[in-house]
PDB file of N, CA and C in Angstrom:
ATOM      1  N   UNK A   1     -17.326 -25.874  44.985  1.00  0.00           N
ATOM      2  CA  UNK A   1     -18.567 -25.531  45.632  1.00  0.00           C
ATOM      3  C   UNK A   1     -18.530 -24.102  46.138  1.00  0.00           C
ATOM      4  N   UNK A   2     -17.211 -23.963  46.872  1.00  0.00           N
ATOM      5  CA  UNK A   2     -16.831 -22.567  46.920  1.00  0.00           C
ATOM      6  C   UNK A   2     -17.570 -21.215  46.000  1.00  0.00           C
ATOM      7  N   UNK A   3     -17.212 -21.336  45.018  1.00  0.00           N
ATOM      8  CA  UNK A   3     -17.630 -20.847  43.432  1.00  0.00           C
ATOM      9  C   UNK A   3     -18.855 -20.779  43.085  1.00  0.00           C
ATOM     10  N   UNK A   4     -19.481 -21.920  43.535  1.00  0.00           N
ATOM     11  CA  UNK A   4     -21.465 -22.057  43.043  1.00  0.00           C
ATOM     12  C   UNK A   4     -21.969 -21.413  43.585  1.00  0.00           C
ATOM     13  N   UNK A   5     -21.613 -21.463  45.615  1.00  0.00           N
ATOM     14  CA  UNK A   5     -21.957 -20.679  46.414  1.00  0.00           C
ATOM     15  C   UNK A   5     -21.990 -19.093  46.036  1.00  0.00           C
ATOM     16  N   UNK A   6     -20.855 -18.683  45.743  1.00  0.00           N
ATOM     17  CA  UNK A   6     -20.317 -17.392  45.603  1.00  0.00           C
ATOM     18  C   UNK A   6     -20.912 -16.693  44.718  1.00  0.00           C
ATOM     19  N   UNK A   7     -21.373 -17.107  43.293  1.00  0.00           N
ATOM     20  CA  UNK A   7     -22.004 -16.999  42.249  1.00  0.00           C
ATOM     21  C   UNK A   7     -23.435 -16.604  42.829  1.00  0.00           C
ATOM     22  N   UNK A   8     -24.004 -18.068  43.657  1.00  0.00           N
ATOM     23  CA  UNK A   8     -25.523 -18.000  43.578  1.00  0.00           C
ATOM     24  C   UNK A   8     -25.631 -16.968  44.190  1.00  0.00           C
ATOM     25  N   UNK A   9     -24.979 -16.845  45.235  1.00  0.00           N
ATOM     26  CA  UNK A   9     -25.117 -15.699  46.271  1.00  0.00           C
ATOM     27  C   UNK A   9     -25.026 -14.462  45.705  1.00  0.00           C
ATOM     28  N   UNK A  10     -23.992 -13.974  45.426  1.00  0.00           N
ATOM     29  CA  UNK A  10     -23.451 -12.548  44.808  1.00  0.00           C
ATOM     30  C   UNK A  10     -24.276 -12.020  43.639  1.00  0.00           C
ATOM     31  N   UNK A  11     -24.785 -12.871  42.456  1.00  0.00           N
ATOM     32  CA  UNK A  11     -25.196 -11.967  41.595  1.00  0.00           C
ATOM     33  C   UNK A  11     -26.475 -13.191  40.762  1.00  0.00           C
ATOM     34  N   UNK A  12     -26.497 -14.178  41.628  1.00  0.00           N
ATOM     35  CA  UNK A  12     -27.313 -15.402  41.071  1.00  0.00           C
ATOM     36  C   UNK A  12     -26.935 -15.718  39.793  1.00  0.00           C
ATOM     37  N   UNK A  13     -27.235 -17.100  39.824  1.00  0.00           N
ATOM     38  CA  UNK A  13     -27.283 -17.762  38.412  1.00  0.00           C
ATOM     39  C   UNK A  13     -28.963 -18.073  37.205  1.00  0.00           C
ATOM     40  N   UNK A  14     -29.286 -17.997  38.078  1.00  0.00           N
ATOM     41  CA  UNK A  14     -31.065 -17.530  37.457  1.00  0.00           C
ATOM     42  C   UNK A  14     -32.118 -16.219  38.058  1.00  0.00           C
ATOM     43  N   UNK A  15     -31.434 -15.446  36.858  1.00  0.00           N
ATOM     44  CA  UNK A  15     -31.461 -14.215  37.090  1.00  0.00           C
ATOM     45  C   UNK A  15     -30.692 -13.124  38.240  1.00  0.00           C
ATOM     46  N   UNK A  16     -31.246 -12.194  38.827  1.00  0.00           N
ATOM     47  CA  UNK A  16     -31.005 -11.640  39.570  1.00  0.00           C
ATOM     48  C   UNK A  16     -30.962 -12.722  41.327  1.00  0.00           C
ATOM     49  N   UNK A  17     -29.582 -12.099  42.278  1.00  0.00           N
ATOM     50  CA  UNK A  17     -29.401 -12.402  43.250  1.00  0.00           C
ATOM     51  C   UNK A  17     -30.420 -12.306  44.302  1.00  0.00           C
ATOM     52  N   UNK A  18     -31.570 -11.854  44.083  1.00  0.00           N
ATOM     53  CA  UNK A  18     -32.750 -11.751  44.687  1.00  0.00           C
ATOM     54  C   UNK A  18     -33.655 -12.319  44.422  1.00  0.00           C
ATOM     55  N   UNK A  19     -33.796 -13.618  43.529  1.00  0.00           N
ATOM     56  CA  UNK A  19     -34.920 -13.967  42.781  1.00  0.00           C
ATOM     57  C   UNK A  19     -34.592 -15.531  43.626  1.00  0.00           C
ATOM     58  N   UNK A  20     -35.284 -15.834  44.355  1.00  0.00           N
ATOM     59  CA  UNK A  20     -35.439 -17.221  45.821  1.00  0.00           C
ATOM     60  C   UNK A  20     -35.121 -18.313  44.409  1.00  0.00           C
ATOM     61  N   UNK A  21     -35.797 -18.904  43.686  1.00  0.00           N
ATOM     62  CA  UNK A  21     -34.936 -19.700  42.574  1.00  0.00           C
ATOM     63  C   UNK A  21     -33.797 -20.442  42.980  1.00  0.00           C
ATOM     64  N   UNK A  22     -33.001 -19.068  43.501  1.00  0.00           N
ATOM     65  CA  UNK A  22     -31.191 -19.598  43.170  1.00  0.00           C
ATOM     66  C   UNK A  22     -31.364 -20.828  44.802  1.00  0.00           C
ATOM     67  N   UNK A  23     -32.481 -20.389  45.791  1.00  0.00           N
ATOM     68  CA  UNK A  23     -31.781 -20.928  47.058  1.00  0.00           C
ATOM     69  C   UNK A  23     -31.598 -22.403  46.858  1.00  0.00           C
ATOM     70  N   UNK A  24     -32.514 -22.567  45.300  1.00  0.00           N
ATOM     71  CA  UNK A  24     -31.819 -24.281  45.297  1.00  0.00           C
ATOM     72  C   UNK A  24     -30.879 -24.892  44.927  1.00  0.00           C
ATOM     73  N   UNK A  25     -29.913 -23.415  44.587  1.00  0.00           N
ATOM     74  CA  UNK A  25     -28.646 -24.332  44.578  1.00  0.00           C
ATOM     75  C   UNK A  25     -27.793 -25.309  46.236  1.00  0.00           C
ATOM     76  N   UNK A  26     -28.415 -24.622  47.226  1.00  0.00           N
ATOM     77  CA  UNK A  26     -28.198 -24.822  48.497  1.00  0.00           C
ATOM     78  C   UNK A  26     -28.390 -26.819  48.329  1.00  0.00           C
ATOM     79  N   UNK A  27     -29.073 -27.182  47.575  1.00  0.00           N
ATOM     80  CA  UNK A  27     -29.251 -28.421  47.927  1.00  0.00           C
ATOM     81  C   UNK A  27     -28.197 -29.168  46.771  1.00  0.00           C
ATOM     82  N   UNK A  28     -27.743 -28.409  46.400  1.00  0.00           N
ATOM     83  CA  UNK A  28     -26.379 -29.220  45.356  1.00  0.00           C
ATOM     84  C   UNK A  28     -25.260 -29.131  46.662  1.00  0.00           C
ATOM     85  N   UNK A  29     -25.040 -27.878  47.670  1.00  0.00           N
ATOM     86  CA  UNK A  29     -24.207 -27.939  48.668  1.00  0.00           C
ATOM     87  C   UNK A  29     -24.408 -29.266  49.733  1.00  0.00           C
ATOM     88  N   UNK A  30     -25.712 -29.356  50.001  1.00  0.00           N
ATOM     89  CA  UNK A  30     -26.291 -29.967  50.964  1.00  0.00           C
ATOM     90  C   UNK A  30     -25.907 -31.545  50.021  1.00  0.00           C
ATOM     91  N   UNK A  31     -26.498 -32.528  49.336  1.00  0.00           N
ATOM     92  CA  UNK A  31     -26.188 -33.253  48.435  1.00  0.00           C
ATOM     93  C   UNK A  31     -24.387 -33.762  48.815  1.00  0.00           C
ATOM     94  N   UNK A  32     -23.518 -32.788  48.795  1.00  0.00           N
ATOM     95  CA  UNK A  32     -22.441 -32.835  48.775  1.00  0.00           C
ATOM     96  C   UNK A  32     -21.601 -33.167  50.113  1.00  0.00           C
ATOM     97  N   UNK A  33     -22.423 -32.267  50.676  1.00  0.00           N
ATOM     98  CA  UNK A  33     -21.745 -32.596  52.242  1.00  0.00           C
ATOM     99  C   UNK A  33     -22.360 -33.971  52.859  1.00  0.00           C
ATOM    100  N   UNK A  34     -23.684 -34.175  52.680  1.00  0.00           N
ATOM    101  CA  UNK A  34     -24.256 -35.329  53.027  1.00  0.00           C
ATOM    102  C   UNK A  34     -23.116 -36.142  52.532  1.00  0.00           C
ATOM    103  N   UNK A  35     -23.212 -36.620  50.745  1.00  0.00           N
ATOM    104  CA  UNK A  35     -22.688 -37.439  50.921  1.00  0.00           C
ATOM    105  C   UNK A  35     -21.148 -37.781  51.074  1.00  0.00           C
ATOM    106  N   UNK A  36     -20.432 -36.749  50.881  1.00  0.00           N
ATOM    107  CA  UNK A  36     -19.079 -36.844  51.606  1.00  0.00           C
ATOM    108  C   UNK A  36     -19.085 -37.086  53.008  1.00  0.00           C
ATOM    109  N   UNK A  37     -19.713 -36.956  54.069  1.00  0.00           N
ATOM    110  CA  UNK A  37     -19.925 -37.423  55.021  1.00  0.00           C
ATOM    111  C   UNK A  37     -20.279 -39.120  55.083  1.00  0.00           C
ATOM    112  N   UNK A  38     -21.384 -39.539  54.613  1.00  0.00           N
ATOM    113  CA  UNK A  38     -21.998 -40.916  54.618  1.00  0.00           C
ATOM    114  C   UNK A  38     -20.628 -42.247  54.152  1.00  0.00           C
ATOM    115  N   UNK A  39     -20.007 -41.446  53.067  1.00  0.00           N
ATOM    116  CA  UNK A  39     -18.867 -42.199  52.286  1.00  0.00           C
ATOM    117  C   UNK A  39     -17.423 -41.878  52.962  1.00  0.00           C
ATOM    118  N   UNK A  40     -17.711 -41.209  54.208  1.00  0.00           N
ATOM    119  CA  UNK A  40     -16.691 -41.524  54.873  1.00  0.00           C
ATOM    120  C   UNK A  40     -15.698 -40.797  54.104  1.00  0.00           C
ATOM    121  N   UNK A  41     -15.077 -39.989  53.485  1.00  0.00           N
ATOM    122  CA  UNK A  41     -14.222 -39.440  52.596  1.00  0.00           C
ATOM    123  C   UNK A  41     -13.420 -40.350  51.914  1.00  0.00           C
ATOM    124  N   UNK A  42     -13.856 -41.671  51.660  1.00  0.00           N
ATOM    125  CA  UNK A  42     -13.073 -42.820  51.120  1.00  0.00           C
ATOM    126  C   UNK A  42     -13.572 -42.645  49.306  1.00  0.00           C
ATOM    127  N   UNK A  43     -12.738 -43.089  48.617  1.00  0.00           N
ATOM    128  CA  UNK A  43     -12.619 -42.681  46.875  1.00  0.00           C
ATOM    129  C   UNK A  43     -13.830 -43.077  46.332  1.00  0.00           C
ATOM    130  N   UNK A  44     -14.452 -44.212  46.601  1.00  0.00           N
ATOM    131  CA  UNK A  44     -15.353 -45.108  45.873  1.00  0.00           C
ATOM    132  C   UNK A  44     -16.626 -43.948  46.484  1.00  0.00           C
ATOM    133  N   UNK A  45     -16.752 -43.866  47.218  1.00  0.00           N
ATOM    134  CA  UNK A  45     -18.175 -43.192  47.667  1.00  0.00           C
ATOM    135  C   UNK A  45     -17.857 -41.453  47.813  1.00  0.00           C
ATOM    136  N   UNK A  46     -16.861 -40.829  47.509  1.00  0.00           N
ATOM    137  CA  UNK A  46     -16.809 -39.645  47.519  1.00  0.00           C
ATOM    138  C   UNK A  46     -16.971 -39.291  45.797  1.00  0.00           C
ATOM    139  N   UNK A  47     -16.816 -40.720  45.265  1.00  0.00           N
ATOM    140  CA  UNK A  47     -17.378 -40.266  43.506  1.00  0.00           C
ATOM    141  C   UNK A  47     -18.673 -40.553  43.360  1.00  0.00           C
ATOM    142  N   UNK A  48     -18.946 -41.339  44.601  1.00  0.00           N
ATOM    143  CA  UNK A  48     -20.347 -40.938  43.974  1.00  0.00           C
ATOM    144  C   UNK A  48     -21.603 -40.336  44.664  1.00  0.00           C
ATOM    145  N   UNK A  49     -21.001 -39.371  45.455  1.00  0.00           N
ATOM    146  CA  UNK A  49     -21.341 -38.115  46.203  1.00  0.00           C
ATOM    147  C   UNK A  49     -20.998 -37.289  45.183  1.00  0.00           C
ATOM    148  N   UNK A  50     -20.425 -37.134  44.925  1.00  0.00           N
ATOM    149  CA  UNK A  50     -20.259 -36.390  43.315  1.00  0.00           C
ATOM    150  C   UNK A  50     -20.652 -36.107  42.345  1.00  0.00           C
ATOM    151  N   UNK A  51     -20.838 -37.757  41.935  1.00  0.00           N
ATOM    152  CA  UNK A  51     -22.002 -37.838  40.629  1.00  0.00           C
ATOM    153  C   UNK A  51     -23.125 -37.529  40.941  1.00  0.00           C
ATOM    154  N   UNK A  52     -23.650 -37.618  42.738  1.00  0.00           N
ATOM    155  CA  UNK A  52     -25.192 -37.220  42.951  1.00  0.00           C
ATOM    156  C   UNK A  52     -25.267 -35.699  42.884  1.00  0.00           C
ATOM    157  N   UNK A  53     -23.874 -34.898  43.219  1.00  0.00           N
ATOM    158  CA  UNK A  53     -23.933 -33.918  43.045  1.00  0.00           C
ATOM    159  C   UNK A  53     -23.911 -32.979  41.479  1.00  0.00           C
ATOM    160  N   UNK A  54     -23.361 -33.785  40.705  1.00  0.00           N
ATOM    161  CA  UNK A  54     -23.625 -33.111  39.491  1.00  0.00           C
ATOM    162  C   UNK A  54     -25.058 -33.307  38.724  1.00  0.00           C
ATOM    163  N   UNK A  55     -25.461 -34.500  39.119  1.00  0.00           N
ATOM    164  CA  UNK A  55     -26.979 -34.795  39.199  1.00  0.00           C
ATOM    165  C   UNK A  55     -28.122 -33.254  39.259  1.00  0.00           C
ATOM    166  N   UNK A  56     -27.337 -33.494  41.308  1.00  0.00           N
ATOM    167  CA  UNK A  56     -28.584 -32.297  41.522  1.00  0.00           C
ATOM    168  C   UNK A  56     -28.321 -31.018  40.837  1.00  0.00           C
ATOM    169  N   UNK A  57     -27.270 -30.486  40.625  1.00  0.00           N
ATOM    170  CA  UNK A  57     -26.754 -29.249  39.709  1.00  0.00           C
ATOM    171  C   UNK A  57     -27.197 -29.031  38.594  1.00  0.00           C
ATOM    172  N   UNK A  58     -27.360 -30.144  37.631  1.00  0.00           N
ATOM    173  CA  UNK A  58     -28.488 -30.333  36.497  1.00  0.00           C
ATOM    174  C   UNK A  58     -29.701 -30.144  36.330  1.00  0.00           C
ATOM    175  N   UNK A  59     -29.959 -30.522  37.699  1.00  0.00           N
ATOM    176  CA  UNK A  59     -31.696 -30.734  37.861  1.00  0.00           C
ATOM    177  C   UNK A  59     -32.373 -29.011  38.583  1.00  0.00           C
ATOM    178  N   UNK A  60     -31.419 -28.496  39.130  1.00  0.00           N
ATOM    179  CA  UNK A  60     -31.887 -27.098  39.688  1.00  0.00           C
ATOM    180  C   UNK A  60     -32.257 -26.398  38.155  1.00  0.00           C
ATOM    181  N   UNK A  61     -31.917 -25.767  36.880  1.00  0.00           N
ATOM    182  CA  UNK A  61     -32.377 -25.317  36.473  1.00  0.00           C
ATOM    183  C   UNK A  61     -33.919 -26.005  35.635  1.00  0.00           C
ATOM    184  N   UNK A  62     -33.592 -27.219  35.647  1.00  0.00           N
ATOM    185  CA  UNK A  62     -34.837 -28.134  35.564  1.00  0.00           C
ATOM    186  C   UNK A  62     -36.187 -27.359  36.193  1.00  0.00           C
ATOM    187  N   UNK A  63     -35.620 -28.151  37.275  1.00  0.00           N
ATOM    188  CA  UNK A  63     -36.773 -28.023  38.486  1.00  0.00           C
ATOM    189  C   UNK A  63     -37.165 -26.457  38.031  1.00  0.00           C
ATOM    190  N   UNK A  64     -36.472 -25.644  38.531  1.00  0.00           N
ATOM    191  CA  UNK A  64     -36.788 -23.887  38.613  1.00  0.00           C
ATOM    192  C   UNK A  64     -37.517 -23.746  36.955  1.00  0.00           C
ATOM    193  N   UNK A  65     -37.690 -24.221  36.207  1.00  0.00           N
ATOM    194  CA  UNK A  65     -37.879 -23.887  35.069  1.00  0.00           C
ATOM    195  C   UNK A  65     -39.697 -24.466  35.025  1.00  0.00           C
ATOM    196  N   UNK A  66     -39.577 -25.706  35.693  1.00  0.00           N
ATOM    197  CA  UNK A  66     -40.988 -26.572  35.775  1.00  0.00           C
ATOM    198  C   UNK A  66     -41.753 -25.460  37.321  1.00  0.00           C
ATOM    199  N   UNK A  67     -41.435 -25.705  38.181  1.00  0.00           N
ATOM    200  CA  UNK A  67     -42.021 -24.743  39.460  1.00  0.00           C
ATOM    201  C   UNK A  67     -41.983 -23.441  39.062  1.00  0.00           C
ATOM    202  N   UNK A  68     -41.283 -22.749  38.107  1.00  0.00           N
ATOM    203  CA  UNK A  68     -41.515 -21.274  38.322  1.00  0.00           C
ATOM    204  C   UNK A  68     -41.473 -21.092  36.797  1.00  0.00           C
ATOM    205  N   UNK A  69     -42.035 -21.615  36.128  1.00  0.00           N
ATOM    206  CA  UNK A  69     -41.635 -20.569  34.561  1.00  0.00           C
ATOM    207  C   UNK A  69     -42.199 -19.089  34.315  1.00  0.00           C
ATOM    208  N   UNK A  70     -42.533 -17.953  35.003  1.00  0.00           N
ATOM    209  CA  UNK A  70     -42.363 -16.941  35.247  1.00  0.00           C
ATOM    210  C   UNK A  70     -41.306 -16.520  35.352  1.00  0.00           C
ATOM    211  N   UNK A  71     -40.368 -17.126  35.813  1.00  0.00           N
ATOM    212  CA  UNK A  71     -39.219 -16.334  36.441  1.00  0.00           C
ATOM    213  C   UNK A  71     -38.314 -15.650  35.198  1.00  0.00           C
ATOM    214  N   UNK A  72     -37.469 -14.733  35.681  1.00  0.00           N
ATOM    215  CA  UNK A  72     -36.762 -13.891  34.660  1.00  0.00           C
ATOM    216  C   UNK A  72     -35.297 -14.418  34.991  1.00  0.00           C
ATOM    217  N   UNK A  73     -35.116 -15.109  33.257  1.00  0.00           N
ATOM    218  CA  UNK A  73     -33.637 -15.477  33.541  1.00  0.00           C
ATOM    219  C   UNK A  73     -32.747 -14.611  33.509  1.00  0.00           C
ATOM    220  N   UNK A  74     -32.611 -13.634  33.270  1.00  0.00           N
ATOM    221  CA  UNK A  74     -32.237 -11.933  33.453  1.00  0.00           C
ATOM    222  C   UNK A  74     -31.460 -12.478  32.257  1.00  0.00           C
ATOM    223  N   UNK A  75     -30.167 -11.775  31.790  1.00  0.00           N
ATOM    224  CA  UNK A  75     -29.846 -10.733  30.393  1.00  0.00           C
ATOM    225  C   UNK A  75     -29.086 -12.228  29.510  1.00  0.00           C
ATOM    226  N   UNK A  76     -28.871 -13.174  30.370  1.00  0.00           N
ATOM    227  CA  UNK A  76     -28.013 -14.056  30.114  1.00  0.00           C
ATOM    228  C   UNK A  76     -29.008 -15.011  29.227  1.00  0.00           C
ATOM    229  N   UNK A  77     -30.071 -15.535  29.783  1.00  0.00           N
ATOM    230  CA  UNK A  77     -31.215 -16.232  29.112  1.00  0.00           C
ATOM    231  C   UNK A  77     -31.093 -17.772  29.169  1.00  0.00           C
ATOM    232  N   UNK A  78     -32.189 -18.447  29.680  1.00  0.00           N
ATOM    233  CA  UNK A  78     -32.162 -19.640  29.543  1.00  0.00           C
ATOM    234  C   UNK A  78     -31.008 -20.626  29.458  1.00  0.00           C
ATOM    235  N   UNK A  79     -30.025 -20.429  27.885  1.00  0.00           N
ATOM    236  CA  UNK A  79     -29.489 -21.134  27.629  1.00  0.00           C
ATOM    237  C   UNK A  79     -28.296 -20.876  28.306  1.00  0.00           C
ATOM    238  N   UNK A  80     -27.911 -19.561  28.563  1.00  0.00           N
ATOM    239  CA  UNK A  80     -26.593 -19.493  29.570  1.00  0.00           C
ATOM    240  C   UNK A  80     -26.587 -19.952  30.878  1.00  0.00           C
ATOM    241  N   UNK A  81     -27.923 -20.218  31.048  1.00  0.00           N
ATOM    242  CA  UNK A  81     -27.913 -20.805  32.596  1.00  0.00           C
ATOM    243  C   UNK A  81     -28.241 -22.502  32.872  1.00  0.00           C
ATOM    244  N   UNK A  82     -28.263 -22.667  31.500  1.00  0.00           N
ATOM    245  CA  UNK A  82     -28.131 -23.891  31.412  1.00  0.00           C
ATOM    246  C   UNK A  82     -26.762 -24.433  31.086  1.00  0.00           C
ATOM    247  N   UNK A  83     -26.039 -23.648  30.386  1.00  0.00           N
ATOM    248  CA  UNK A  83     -24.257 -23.570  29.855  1.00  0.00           C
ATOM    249  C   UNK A  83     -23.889 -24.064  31.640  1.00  0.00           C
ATOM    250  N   UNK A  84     -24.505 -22.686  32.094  1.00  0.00           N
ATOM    251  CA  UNK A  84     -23.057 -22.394  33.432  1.00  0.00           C
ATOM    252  C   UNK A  84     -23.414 -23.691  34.209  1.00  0.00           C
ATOM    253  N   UNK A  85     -24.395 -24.257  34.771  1.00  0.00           N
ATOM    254  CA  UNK A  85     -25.137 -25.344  35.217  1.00  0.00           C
ATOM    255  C   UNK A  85     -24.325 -27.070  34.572  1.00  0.00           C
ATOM    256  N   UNK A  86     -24.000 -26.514  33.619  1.00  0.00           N
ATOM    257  CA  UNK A  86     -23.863 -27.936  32.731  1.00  0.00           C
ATOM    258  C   UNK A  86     -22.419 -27.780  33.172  1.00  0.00           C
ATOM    259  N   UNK A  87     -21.312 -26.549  33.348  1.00  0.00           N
ATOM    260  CA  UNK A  87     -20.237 -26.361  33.452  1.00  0.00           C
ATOM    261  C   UNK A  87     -20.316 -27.184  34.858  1.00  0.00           C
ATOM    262  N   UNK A  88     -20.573 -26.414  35.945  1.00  0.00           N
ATOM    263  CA  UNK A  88     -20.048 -26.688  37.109  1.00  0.00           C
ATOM    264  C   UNK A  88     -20.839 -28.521  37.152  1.00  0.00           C
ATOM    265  N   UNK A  89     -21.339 -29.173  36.559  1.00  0.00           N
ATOM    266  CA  UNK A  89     -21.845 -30.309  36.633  1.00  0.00           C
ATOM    267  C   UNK A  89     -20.371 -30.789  36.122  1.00  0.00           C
ATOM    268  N   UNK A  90     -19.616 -30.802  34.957  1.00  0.00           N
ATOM    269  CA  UNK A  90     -18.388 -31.634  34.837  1.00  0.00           C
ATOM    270  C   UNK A  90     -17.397 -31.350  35.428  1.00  0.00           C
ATOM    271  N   UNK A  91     -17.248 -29.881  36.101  1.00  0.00           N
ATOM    272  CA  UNK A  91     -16.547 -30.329  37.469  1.00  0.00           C
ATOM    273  C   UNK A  91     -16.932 -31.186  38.756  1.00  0.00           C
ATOM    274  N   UNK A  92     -17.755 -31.331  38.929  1.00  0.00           N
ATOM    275  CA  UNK A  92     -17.934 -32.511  40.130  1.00  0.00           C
ATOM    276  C   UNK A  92     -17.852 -34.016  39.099  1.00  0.00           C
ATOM    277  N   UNK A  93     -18.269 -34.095  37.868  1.00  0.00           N
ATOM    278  CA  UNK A  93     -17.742 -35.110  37.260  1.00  0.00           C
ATOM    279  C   UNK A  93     -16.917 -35.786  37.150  1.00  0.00           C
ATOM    280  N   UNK A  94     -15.628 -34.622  36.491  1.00  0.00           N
ATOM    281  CA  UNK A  94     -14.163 -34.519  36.704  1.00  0.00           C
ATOM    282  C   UNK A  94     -13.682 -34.979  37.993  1.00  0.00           C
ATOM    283  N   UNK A  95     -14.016 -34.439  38.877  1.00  0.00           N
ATOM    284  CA  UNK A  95     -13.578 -35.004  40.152  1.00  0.00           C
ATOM    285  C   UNK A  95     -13.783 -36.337  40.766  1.00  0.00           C
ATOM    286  N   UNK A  96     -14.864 -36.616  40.587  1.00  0.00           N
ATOM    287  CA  UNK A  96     -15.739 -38.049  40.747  1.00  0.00           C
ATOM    288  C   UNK A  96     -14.987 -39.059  39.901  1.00  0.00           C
ATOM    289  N   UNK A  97     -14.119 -38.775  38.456  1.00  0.00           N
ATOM    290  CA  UNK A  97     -13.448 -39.417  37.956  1.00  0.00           C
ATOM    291  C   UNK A  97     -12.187 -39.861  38.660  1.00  0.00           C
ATOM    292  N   UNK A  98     -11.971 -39.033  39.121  1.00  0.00           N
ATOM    293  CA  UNK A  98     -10.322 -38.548  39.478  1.00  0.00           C
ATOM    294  C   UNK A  98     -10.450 -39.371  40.629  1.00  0.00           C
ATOM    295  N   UNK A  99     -11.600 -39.095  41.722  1.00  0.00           N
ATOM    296  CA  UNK A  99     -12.277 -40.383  43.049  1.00  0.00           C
ATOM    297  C   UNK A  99     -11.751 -41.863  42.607  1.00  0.00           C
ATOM    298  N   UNK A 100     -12.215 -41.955  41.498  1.00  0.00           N
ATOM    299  CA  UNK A 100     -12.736 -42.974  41.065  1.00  0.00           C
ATOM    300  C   UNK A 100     -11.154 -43.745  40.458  1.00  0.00           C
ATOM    301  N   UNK A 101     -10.351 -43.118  40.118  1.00  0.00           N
ATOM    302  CA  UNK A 101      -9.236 -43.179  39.407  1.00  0.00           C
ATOM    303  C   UNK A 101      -7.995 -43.576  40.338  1.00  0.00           C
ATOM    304  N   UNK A 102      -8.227 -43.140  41.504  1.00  0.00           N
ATOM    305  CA  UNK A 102      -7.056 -42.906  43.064  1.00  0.00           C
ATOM    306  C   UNK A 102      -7.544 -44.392  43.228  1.00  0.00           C
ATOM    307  N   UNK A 103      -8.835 -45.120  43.569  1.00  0.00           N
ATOM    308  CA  UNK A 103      -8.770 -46.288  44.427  1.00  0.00           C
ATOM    309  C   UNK A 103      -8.819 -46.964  43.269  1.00  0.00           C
ATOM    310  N   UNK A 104      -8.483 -47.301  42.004  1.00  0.00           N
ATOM    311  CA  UNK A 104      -8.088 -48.259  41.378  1.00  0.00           C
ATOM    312  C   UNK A 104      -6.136 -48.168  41.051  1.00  0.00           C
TER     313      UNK A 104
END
């Protein structure tokens, strides 16, 4: 999350770091902490705080694409920001596995 943050922030992932778009990655953070909180940091429910989080990570370039299709995906284009999006989605996957893998 570290990383998504750092990204959205520093140089954005849809388009330029100035283009409001990115602030929804804030709710893949938010998503995360909620539900690592709710699940108590216990295996079964921290995977699937996870999976909701790779969920919402999917759905931000969605969404931004349906609410704003104006926007400029700057030099990278559409499909790279759907790549990088799809990336950091099988890391919270990966992990959610790995959750999922400890309490069995």
């Amino acid at each position: 999350m570290l990383l998504l943050g750092w990204v959205s922030g520093a140089v954005g992932i849809i388009g330029s770091e100035n283009n409001p778009v990115n602030l929804m990655y804030w709710a893949v953070f938010v998503v995360g902490l909620i539900g690592s909180l709710l699940a108590r940091f216990k295996p079964r429910g921290m995977a699937r705080a996870l999976f909701a989080t790779a969920l919402v990570q999917v759905s931000v370039p969605v969404i931004a694409l349906i609410i704003s299709p104006e926007v400029t995906w700057g030099d990278a284009g559409v499909i790279a920001v759907f790549a990088i999006n799809f990336i950091f989605a099988v890391f919270f996957i990966v992990s959610a596995s790995l959750f999922l893998r400890v309490e069995n």
